[in-house]
Protein backbone atom coordinates (compact mmCIF):
# COMPACT_ATOMS: atom_id res chain seq x y z
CA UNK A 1 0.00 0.00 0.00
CA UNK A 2 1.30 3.89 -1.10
CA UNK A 3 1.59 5.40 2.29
CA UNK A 4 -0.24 9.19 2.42
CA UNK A 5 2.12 11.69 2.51
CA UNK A 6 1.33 13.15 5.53
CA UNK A 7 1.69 16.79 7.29
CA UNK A 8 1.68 17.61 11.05
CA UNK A 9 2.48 16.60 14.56
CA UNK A 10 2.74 12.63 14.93
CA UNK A 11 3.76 13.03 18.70
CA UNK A 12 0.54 13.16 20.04
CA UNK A 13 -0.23 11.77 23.46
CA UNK A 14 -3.53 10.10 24.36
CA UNK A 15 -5.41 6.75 25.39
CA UNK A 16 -3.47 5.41 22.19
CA UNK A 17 -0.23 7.07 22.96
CA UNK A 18 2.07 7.89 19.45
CA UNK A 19 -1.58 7.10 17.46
CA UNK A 20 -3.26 9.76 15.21
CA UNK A 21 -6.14 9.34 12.69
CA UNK A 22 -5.66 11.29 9.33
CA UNK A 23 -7.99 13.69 6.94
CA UNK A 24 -7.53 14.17 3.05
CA UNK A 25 -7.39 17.77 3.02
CA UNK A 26 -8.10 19.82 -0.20
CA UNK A 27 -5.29 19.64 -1.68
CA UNK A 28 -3.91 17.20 -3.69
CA UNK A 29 -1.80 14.09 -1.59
CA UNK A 30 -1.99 16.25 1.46
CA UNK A 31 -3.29 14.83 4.51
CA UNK A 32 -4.25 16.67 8.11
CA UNK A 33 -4.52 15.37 11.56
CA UNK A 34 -8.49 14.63 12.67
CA UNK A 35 -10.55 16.46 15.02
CA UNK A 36 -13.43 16.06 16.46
CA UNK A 37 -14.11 19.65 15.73
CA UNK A 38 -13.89 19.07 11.87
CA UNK A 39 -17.18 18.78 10.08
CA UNK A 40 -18.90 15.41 8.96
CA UNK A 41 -17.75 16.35 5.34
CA UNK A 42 -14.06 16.85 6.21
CA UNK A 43 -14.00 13.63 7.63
CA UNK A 44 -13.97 11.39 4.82
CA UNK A 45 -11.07 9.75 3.61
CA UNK A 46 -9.55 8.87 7.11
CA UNK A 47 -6.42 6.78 7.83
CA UNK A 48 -5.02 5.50 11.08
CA UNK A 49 -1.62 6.01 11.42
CA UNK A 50 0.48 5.19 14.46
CA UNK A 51 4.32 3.92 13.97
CA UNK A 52 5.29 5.04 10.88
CA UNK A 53 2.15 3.14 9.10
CA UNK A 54 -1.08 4.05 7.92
CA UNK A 55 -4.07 1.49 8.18
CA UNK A 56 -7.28 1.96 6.34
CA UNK A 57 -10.53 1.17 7.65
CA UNK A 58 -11.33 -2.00 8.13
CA UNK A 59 -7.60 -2.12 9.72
CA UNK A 60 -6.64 -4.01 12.66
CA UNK A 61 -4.16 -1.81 14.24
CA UNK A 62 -1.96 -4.02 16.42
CA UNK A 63 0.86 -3.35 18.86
CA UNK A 64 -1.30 -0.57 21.16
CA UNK A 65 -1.19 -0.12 24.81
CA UNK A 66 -3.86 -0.21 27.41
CA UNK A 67 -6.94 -0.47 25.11
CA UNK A 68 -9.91 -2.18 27.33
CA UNK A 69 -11.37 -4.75 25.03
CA UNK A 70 -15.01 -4.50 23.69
CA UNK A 71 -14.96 -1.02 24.76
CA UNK A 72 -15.23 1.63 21.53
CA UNK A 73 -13.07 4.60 21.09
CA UNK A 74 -13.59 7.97 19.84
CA UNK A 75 -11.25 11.09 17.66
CA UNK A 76 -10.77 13.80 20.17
CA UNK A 77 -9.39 17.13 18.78
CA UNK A 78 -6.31 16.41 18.62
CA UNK A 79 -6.70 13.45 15.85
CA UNK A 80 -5.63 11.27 19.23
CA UNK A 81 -8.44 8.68 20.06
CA UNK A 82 -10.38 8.43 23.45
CA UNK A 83 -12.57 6.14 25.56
CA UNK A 84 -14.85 9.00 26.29
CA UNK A 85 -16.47 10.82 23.67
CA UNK A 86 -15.68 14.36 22.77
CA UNK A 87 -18.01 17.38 24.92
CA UNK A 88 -18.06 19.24 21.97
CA UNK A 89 -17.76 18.78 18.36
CA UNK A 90 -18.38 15.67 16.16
CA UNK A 91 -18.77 12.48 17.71
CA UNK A 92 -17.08 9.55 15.30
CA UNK A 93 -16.39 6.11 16.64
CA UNK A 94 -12.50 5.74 15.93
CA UNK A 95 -12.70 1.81 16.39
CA UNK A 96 -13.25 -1.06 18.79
CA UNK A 97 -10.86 -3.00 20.83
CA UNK A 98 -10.67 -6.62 20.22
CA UNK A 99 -8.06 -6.82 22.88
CA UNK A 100 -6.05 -4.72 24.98
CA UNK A 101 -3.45 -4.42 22.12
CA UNK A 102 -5.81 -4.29 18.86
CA UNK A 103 -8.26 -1.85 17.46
CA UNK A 104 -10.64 -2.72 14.37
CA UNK A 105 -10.42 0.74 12.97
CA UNK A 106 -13.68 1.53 11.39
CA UNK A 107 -14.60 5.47 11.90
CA UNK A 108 -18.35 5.72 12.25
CA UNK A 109 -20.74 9.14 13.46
CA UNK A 110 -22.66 8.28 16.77
């Protein structure tokens, strides 16, 4: 798989320390770090990168810390995911936990 080319900060902290999901922006190859506080239409095109690699939805992201399995897991505004979901903003579903080290990235609105 073509990784994006990607622009921003990847050392973002969260629940999924080092983990951040990805926009397309509007320009061509360009991509943007997610937040919660981007609207529904900006938030197509998404990509889960963490590591150096980008998963697509549909994904299993593996190698993550402290993930509670079953539990869902949402884009805070920071492109970072959380267990709680955002006060403000767009609520989207980052993933699920299948474990305490995988997600099943699949970004869905709440």
């Amino acid at each position: 798989m073509r990784q994006p080319p990607a622009t921003g900060n990847f050392n973002a902290h969260g629940d999924g320390a080092g983990t951040l999901v990805l926009r397309m922006t509007n320009e061509p190859n360009t991509w943007t770090p997610a937040s919660s506080h981007d609207t529904r239409d900006a938030l197509v095109g998404l990509v889960f990168h963490m590591n150096g690699k980008y998963y697509l939805p549909g994904s299993l992201v593996p190698n993550m810390t402290g993930l509670q399995a079953g539990r869902v897991y949402y884009l805070t505004a920071d492109g970072n995911i959380s267990r709680s979901s955002p006060a403000s903003g767009q609520t989207l579903i980052v993933g699920k936990a299948v474990d305490a080290t995988t997600l099943l990235f699949y970004p869905t609105f709440q």
